[in-house]
Protein backbone atom coordinates (compact mmCIF):
# COMPACT_ATOMS: atom_id res chain seq x y z
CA UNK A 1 0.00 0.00 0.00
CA UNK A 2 2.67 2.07 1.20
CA UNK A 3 4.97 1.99 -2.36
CA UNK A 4 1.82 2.45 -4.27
CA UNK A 5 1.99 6.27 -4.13
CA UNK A 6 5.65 6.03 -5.36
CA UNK A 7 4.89 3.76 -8.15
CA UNK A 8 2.42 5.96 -9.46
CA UNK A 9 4.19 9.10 -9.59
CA UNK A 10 7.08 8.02 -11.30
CA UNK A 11 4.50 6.34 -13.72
CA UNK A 12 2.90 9.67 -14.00
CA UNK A 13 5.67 11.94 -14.14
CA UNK A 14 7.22 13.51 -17.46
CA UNK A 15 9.64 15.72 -18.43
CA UNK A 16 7.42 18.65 -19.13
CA UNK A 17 6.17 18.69 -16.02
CA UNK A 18 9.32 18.74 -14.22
CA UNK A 19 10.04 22.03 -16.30
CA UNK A 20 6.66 23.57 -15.19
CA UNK A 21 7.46 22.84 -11.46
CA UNK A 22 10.53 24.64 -12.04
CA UNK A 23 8.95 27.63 -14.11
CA UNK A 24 6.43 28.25 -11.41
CA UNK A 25 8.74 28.20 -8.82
CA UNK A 26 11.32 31.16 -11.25
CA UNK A 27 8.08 32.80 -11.90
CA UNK A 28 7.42 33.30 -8.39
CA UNK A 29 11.05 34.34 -6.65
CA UNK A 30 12.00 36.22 -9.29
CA UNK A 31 8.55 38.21 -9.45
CA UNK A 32 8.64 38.63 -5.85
CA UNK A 33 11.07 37.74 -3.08
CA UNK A 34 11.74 41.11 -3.31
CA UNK A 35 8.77 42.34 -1.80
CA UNK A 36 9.17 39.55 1.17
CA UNK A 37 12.94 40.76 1.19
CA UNK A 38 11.34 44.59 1.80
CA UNK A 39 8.72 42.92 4.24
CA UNK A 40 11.38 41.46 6.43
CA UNK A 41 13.17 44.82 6.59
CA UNK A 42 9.96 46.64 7.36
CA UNK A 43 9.55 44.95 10.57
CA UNK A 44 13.20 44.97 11.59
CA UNK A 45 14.73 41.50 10.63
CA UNK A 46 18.11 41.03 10.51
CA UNK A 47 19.47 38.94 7.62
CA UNK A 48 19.73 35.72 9.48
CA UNK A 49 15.80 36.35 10.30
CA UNK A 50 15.51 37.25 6.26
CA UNK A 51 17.16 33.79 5.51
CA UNK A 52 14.82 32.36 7.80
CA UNK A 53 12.07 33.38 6.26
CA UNK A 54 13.35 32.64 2.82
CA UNK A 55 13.51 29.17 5.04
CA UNK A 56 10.60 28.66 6.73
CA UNK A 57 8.14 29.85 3.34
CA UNK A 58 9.86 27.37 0.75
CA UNK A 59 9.65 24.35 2.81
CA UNK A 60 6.27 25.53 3.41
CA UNK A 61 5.35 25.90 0.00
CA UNK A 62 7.32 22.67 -0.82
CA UNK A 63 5.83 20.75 1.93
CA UNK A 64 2.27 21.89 1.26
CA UNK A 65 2.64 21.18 -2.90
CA UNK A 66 3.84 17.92 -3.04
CA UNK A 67 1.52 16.84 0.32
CA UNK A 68 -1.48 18.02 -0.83
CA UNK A 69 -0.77 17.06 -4.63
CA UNK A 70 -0.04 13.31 -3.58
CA UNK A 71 -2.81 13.47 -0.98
CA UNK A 72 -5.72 14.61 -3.51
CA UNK A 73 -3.82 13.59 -7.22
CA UNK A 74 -4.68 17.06 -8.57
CA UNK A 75 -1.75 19.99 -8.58
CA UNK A 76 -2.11 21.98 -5.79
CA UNK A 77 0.27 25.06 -6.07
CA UNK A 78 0.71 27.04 -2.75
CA UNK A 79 2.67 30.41 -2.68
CA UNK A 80 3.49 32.81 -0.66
CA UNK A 81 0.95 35.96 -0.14
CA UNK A 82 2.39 38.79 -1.93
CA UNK A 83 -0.27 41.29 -1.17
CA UNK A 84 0.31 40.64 2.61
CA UNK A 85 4.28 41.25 2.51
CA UNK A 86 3.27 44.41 0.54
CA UNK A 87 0.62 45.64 3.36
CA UNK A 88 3.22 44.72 5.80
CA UNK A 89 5.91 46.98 4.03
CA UNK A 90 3.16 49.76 4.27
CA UNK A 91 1.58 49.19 7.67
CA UNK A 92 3.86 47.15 9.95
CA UNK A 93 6.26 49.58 10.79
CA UNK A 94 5.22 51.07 14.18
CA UNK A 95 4.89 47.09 15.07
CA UNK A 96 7.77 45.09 16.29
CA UNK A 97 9.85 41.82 15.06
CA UNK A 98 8.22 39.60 17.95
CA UNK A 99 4.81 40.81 17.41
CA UNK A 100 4.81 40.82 13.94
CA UNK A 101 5.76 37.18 14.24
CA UNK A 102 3.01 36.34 17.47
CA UNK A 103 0.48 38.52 14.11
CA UNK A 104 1.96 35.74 11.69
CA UNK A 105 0.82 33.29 13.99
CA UNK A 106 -2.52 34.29 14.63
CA UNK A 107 -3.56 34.71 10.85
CA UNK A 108 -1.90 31.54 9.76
CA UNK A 109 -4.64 30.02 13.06
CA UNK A 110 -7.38 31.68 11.94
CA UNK A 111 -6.80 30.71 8.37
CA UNK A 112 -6.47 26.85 9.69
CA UNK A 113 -9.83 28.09 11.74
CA UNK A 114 -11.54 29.03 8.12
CA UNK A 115 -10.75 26.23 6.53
CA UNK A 116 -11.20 23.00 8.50
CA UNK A 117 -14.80 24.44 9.85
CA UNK A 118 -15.77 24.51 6.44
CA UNK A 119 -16.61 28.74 6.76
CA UNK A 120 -13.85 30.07 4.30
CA UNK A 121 -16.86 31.16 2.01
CA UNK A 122 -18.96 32.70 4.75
CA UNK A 123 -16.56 34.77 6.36
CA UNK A 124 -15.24 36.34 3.08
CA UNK A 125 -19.10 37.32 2.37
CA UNK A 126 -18.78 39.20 5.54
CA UNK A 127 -15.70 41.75 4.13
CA UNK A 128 -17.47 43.16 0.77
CA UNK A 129 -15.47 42.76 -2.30
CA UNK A 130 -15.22 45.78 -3.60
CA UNK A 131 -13.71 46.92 0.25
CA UNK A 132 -11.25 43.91 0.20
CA UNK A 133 -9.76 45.15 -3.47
CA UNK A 134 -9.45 48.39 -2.71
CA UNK A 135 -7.42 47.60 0.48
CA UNK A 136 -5.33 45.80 -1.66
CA UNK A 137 -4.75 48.07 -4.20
CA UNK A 138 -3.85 50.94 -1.61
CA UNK A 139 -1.17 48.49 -0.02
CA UNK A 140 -0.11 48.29 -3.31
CA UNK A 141 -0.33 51.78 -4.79
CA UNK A 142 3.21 52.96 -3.03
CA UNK A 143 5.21 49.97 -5.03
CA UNK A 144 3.50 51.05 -8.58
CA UNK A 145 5.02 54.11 -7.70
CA UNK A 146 8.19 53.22 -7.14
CA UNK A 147 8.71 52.58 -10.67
CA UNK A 148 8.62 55.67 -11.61
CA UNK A 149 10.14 57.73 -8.58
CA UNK A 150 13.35 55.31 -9.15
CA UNK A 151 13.63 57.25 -12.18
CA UNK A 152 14.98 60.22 -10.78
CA UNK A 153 17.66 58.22 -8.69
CA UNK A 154 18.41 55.70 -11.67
CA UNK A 155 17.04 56.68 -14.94
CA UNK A 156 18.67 54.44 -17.29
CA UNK A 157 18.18 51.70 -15.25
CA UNK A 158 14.32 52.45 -14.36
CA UNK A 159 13.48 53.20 -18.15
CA UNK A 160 15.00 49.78 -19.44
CA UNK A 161 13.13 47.75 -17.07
CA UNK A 162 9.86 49.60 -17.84
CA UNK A 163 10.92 49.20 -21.49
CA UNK A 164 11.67 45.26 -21.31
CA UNK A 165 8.49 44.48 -19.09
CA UNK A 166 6.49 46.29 -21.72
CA UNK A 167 7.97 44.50 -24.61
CA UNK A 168 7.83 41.47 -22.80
CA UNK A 169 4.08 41.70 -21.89
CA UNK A 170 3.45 42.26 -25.59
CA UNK A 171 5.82 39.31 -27.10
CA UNK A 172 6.39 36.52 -24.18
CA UNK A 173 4.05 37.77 -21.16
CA UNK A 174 4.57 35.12 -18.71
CA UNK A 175 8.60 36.06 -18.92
CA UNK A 176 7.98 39.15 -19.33
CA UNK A 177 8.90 40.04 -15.45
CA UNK A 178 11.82 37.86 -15.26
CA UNK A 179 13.37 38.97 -18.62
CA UNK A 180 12.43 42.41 -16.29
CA UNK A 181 15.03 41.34 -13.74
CA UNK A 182 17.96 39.89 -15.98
CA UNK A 183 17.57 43.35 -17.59
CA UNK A 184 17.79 45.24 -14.07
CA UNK A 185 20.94 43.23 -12.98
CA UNK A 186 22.66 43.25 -16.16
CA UNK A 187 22.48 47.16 -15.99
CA UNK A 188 22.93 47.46 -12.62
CA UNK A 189 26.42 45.32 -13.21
CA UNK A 190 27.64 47.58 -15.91
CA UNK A 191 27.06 50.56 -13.43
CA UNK A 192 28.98 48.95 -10.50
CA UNK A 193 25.77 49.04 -8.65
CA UNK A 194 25.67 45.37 -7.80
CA UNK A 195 27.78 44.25 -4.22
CA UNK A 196 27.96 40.20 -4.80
CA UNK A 197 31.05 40.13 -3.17
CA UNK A 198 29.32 39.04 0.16
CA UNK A 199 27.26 36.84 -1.66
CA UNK A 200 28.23 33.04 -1.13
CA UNK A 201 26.49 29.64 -1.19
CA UNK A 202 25.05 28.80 1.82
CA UNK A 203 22.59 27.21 3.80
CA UNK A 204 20.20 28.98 5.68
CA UNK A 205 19.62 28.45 9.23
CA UNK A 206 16.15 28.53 10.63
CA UNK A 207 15.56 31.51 13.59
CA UNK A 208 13.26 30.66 16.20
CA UNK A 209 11.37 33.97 17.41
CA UNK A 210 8.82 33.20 20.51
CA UNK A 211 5.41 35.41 19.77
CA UNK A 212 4.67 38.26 21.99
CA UNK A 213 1.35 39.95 20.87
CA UNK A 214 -0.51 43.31 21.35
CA UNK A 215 -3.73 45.04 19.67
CA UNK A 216 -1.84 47.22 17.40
CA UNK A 217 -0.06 43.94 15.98
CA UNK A 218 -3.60 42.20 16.06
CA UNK A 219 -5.78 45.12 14.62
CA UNK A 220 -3.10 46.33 12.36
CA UNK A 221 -1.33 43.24 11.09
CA UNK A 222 -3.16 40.36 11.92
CA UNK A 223 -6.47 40.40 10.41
CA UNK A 224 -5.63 42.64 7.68
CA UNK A 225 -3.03 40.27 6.70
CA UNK A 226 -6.08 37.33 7.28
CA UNK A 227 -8.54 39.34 4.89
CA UNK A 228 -5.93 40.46 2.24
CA UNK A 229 -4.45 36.17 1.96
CA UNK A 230 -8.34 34.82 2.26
CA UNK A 231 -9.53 37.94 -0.42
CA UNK A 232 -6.85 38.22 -2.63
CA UNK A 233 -4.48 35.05 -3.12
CA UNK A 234 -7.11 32.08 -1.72
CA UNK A 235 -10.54 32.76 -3.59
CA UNK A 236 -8.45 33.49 -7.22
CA UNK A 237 -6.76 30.13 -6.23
CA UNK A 238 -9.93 28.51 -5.73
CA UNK A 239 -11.18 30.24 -8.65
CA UNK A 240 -8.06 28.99 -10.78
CA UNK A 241 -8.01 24.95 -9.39
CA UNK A 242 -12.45 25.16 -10.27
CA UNK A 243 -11.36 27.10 -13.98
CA UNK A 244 -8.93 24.12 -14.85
CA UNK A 245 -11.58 21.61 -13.98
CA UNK A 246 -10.44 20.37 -11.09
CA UNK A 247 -12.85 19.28 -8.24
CA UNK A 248 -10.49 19.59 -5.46
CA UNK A 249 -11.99 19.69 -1.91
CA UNK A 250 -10.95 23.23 -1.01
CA UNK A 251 -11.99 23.00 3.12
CA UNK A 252 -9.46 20.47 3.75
CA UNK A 253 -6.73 22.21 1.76
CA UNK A 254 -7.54 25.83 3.09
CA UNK A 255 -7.10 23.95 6.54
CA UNK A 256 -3.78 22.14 6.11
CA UNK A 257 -2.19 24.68 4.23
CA UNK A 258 -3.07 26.65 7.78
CA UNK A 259 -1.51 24.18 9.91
CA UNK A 260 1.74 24.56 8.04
CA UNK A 261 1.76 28.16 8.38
CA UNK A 262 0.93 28.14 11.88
CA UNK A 263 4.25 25.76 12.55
CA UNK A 264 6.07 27.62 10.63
CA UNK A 265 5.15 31.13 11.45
CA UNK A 266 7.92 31.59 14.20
CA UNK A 267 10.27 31.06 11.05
CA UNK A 268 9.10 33.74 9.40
CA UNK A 269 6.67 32.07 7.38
CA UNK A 270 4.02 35.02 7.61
CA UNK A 271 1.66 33.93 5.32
CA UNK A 272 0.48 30.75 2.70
CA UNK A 273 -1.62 30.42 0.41
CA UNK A 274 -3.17 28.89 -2.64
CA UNK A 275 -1.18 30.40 -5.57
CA UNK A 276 -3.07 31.50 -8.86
CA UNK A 277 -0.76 33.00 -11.56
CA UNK A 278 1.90 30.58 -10.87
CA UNK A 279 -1.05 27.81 -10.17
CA UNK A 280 -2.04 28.12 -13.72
CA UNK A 281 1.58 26.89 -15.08
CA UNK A 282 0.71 23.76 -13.55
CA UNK A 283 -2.52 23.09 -14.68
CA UNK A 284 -2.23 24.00 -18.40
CA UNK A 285 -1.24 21.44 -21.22
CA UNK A 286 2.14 23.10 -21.04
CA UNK A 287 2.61 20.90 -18.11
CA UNK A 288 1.07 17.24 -19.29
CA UNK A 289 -1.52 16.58 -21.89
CA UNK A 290 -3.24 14.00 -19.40
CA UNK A 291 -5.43 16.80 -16.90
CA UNK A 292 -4.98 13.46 -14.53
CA UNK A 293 -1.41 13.86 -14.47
CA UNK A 294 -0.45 17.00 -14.01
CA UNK A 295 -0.30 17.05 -10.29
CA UNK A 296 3.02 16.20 -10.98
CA UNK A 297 4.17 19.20 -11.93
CA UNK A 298 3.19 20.61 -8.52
CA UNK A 299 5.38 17.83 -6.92
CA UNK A 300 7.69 19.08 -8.83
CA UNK A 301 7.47 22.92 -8.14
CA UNK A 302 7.20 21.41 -3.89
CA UNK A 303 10.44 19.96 -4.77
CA UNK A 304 12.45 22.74 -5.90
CA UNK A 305 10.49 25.26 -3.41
CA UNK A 306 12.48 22.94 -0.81
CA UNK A 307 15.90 23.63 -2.65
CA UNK A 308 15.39 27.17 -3.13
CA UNK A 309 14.37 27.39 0.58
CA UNK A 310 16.64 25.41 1.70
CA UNK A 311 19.37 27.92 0.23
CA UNK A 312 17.21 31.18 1.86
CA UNK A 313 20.74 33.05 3.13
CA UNK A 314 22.06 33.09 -0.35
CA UNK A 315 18.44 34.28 -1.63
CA UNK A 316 18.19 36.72 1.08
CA UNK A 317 22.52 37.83 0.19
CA UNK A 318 21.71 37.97 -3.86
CA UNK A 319 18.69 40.61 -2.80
CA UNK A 320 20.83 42.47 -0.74
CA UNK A 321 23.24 42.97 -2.85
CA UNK A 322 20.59 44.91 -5.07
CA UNK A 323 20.31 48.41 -5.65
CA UNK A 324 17.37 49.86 -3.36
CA UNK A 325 16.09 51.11 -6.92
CA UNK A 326 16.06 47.81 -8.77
CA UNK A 327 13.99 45.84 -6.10
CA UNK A 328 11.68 48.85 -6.37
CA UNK A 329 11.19 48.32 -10.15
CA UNK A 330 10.92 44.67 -9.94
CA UNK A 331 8.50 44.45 -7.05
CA UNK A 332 6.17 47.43 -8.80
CA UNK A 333 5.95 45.94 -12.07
CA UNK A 334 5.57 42.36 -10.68
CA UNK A 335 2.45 44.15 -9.59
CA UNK A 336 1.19 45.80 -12.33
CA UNK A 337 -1.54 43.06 -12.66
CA UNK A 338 -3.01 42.94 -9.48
CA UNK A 339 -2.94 47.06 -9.12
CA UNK A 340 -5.15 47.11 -11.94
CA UNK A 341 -7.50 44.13 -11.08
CA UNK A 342 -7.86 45.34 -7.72
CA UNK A 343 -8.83 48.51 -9.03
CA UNK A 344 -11.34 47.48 -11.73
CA UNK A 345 -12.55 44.85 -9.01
CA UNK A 346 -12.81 47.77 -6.28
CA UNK A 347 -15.11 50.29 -8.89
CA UNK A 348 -16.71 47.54 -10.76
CA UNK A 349 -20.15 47.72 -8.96
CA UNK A 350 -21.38 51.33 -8.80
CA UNK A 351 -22.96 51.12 -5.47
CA UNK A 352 -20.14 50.04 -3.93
CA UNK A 353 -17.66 52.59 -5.92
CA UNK A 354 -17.76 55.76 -3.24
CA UNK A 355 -16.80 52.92 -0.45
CA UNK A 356 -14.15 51.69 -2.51
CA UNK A 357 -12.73 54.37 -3.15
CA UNK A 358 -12.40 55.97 0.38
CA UNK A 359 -10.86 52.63 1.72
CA UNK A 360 -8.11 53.00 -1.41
CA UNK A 361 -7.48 56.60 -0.47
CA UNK A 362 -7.07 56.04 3.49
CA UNK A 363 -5.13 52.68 3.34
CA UNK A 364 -2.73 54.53 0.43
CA UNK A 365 -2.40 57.41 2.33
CA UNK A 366 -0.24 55.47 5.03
CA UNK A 367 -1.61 56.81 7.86
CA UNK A 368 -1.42 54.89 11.36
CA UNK A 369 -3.42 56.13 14.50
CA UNK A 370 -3.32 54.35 17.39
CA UNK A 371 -0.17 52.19 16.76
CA UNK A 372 -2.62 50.81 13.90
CA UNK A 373 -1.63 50.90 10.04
CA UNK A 374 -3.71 52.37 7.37
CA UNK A 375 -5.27 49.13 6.13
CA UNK A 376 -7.44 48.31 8.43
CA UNK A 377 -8.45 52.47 8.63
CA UNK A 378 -9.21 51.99 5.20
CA UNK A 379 -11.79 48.97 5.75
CA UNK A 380 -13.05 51.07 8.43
CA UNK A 381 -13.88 54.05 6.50
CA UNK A 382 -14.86 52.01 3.66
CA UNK A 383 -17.18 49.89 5.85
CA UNK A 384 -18.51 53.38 7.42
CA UNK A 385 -19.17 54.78 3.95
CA UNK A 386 -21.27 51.66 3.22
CA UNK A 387 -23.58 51.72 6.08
CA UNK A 388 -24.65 55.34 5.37
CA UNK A 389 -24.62 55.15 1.56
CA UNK A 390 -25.85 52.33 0.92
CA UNK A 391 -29.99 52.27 0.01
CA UNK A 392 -31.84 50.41 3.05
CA UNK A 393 -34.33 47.91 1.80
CA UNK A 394 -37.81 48.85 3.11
CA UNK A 395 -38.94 45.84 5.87
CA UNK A 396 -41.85 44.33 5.10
């Protein structure tokens, strides 16, 4: 019983899929480690703790692929939440490294919560839509931005990137941000810009942090980071695994995917998901004609999530060796996307549009009162906005 599993993934597996593991996995560091590298910083790791997390999130992801792939024979891609490093580069400053991590915690247990009890559904119904995207795309206004602003530091090197990502989303879009980065580095090089002479390979060492909490951690990290993974990275995963056709049973993944951010939390893991861009690598044809067998290529992204993991202090090294301007361009155009589909998903319904708009404005105005960042202000004054605005139905 035992070898049976074995058996039938080497049956199953092909070459192709090994090579859309490995895409999805390229896809997904190189479009943004940089904005967990900036998250890390924001809330005052040191670069052991940035290894670490670099650490604890690929054998996550790694852990969670190929177990859930084997466990249900359908490719389950996990990643880790971009939107939530990017709100905690915005909002987590005032909050320290030991509460940010007990706020890590806490989300990963209410995420476990949401999925095992079968309410993952329900309790997004409570945060309105349109409010949940434009949160997002205030967190993510500042690194749009940053594109351009680098410009005035780095021109040449801003330009080019803008150039090749714009190119590249007309003539090979899914490369389009990684040809991004080669161009970055290669100009950065030529300028002297780059300091790899630190950079070696190593293994990283994991960095146990005990979790302290308080409200401004809870209020201002926790649950928004718990809305922004459940709003923004789980339901377009869901939405991705039910497109390709797959009937996956999304409670018991939601759940376990929890658990392993919940162990690994103290790590730095600060927050799992499904995956959907990268998701899709794995379920196309690219990846095995046979729909039934393409669960391998998730295996095979777990598999290399653990290598790249596995080497987080090198990772964490390369990105520090960066200009501060060409992790700005990379992270803002690896963004581009969800900016705009958080903003057509924000004003899409016109009753909702006034709302939507005030929670952009107040979470991307930065503001903290209270210890408390500006996204959950923003779902505050968004929620506020609703109640009054919004036409009561006539009882009876």
């Amino acid at each position: 019983m035992s070898a049976l599993p074995k058996r039938s993934l080497l049956r199953d597996v092909s070459l192709p899929a090994l090579m859309a593991g490995f895409i999805t996995v390229l896809v997904g560091f190189a479009s943004s480690a940089v904005i967990v590298f900036q998250a890390a910083r924001a809330v005052g790791a040191t670069q052991a703790q940035i290894a670490s997390w670099m650490w604890a999130l690929g054998l996550g992801m790694g852990i969670t692929c190929i177990g859930l792939s084997l466990r249900y024979r359908v490719p389950v891609v996990t990643a880790w939440s971009t939107p939530g490093a990017a709100m905690l580069v915005v909002g987590a400053g005032a909050v320290g490294y030991s509460d940010a991590i007990g706020a890590f915690v806490l989300a990963a247990v209410l995420g476990m919560i949401a999925g095992f009890s079968g309410i993952f559904a329900r309790v997004m119904r409570r945060v309105p839509m349109a409010l949940a995207a434009g949160m997002l795309a205030g967190v993510l206004l500042r690194f749009g931005l940053e594109v351009f602003v680098s410009m005035q530091t780095q021109l040449g090197m801003a330009l080019a990137m803008f150039v090749t990502w714009l190119v590249g989303r007309r003539l090979f879009p899914r490369y389009a941000v990684i040809a991004t980065l080669l161009v970055g580095v290669a100009v950065a090089a030529s300028q002297g810009l780059l300091h790899m002479e630190t950079v070696r390979l190593e293994l990283a060492t994991p960095v146990f942090t005990w979790p302290t909490l308080s409200w401004s951690a809870v209020i201002g990290v926790a649950l928004p980071l718990f809305v922004v993974t459940m709003a923004s990275q789980n339901i377009p995963g869901v939405a991705v695994i039910r497109a390709s056709g797959y009937d996956t049973p999304i409670s018991p993944v939601i759940g376990w995917i929890g658990v392993a951010n919940t162990l690994l939390a103290p790590f730095g893991a600060f927050g799992l998901n499904l995956a959907a861009i990268t998701a899709a690598i794995c379920m196309g044809r690219e990846a095995h004609e046979d729909p039934a067998r393409r669960y391998t290529a998730a295996v095979a992204a777990g598999g290399f999530y653990i290598v790249v993991g596995l080497f987080g202090a090198t990772v964490a090294a390369v990105f520090a060796a960066f200009p501060r301007e060409l992790v700005a361009c990379v992270a803002g155009i690896a963004l581009f996307g969800t900016i705009a589909n958080s903003l057509s998903m924000a004003l899409r319904e016109e009753a909702d549009r006034e709302a939507a708009l005030v929670t952009f404005l107040v979470t991307a105005s930065g503001v903290s009162l209270a210890g408390i960042g500006s996204a959950f202000w923003g779902l505050v004054a968004g929620g506020i906005c609703l109640l009054v605005l919004r036409p009561r139905t006539p009882a009876g």
